[in-house]
C-alpha atoms as a PDB file:
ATOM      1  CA  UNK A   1     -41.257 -22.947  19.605  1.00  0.00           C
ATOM      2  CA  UNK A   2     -43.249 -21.759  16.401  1.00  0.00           C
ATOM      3  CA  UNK A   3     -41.774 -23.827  13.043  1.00  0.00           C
ATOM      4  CA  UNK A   4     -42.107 -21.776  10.149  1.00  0.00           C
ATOM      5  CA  UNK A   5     -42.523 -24.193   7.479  1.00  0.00           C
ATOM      6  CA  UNK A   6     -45.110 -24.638   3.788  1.00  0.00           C
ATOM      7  CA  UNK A   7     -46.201 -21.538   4.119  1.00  0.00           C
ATOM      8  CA  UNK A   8     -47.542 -21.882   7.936  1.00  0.00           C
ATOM      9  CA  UNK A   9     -46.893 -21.236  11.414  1.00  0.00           C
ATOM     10  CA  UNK A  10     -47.251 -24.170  13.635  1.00  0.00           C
ATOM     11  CA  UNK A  11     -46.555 -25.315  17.345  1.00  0.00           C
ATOM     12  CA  UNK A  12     -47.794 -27.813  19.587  1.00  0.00           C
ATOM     13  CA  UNK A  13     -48.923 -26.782  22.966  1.00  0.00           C
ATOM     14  CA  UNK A  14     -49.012 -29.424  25.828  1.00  0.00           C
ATOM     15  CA  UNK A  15     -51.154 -29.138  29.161  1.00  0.00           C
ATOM     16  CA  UNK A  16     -51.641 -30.832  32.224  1.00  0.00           C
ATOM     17  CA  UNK A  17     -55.043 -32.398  31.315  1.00  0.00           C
ATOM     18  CA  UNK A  18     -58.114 -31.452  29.259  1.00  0.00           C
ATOM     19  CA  UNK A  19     -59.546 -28.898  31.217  1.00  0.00           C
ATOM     20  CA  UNK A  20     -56.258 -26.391  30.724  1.00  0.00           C
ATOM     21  CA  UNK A  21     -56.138 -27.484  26.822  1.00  0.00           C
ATOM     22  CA  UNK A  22     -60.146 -26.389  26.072  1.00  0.00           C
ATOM     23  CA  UNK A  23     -59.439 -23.221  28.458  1.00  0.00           C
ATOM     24  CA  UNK A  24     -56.449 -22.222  26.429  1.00  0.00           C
ATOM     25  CA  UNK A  25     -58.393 -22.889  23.225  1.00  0.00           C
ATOM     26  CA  UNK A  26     -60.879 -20.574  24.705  1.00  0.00           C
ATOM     27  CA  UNK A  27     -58.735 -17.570  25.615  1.00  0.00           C
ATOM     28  CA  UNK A  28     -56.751 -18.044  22.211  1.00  0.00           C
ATOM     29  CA  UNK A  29     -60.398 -17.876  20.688  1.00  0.00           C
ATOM     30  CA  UNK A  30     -61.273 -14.720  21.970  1.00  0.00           C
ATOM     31  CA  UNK A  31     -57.898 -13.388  20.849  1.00  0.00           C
ATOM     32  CA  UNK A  32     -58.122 -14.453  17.892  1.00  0.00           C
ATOM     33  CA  UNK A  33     -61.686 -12.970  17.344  1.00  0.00           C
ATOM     34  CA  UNK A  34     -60.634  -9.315  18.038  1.00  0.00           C
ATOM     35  CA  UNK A  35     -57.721  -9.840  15.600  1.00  0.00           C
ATOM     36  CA  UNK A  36     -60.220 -11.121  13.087  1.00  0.00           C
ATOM     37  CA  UNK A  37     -57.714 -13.876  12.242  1.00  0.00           C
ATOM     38  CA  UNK A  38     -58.335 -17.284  12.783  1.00  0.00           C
ATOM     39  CA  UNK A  39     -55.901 -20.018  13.669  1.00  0.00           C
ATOM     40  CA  UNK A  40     -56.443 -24.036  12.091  1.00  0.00           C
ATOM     41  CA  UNK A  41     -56.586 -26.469  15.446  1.00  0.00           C
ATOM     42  CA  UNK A  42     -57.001 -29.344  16.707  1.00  0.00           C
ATOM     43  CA  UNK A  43     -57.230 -30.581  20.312  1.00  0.00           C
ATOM     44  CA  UNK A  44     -56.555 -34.160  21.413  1.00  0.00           C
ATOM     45  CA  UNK A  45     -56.871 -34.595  25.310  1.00  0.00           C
ATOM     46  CA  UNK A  46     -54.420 -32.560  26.615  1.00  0.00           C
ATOM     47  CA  UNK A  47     -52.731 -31.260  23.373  1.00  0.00           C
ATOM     48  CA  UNK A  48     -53.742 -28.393  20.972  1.00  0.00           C
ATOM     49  CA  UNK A  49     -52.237 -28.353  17.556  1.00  0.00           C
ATOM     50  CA  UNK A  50     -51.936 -24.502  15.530  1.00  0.00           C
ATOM     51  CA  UNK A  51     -51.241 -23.439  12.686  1.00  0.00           C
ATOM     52  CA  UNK A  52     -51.624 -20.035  11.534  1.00  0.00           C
ATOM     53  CA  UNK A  53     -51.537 -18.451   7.849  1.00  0.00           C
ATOM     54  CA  UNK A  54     -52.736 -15.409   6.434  1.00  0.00           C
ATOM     55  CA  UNK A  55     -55.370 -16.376   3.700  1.00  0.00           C
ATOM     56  CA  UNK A  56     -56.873 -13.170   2.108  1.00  0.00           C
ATOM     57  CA  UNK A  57     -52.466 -12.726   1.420  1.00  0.00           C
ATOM     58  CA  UNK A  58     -52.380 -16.172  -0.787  1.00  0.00           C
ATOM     59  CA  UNK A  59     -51.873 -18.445   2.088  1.00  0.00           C
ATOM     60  CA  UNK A  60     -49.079 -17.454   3.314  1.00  0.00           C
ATOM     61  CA  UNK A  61     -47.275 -16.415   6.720  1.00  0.00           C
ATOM     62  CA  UNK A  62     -47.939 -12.412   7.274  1.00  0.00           C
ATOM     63  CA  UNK A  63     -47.214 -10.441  10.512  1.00  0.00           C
ATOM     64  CA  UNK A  64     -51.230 -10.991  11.322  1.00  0.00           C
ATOM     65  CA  UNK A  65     -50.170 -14.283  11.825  1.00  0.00           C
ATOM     66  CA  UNK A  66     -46.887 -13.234  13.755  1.00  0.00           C
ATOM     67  CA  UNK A  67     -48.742 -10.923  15.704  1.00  0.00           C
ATOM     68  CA  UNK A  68     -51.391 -13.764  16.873  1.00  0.00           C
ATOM     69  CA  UNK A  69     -48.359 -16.215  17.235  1.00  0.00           C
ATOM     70  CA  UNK A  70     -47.251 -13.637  19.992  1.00  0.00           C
ATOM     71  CA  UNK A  71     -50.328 -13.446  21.256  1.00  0.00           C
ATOM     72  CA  UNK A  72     -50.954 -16.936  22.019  1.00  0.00           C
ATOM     73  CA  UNK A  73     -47.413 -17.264  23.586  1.00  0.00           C
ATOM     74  CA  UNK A  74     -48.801 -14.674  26.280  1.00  0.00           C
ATOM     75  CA  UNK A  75     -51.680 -16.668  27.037  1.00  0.00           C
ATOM     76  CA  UNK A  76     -49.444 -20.142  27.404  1.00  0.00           C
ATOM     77  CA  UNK A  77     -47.665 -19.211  29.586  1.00  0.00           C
ATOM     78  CA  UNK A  78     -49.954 -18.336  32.135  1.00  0.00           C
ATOM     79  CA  UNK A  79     -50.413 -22.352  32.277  1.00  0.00           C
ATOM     80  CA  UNK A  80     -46.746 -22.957  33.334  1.00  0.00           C
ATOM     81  CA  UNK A  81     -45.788 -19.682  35.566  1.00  0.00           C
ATOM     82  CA  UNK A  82     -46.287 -21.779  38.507  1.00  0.00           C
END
């Protein structure tokens, strides 16, 4: 689940290996480009690390960021329909 917490949203998404965490990162990447909002992340093997806040707003959590949150909760969970 998404924490609201300092003025960010964040959540920690696990995968089976590598290959699903960079392909998520990818898909979120293109979502995230058509929104024209950009998430902070990190990936470490098979974990990627978001946190989303809404900068030109004073750093602070904005539907933008909701919306995106949303977004990327879509795309995970075409890793673990099966």
């Amino acid at each position: 689940m998404w924490e609201e917490k300092q003025n960010k949203l964040s959540r920690t998404f696990k995968f089976k290996n590598f290959g699903q965490a960079f392909a998520f990162m990818t898909q979120v990447a293109f979502e995230a480009e058509k929104a024209n909002h950009h998430p902070s992340w990190n990936n470490v093997y098979n974990e990627v690390n978001i946190e989303l806040t809404t900068h030109d707003a004073g750093d602070i959590v904005t539907d933008k960021d909701r919306k995106l949150a949303s977004k990327i909760e879509e795309i995970f969970k075409n890793y673990h329909s099966s």
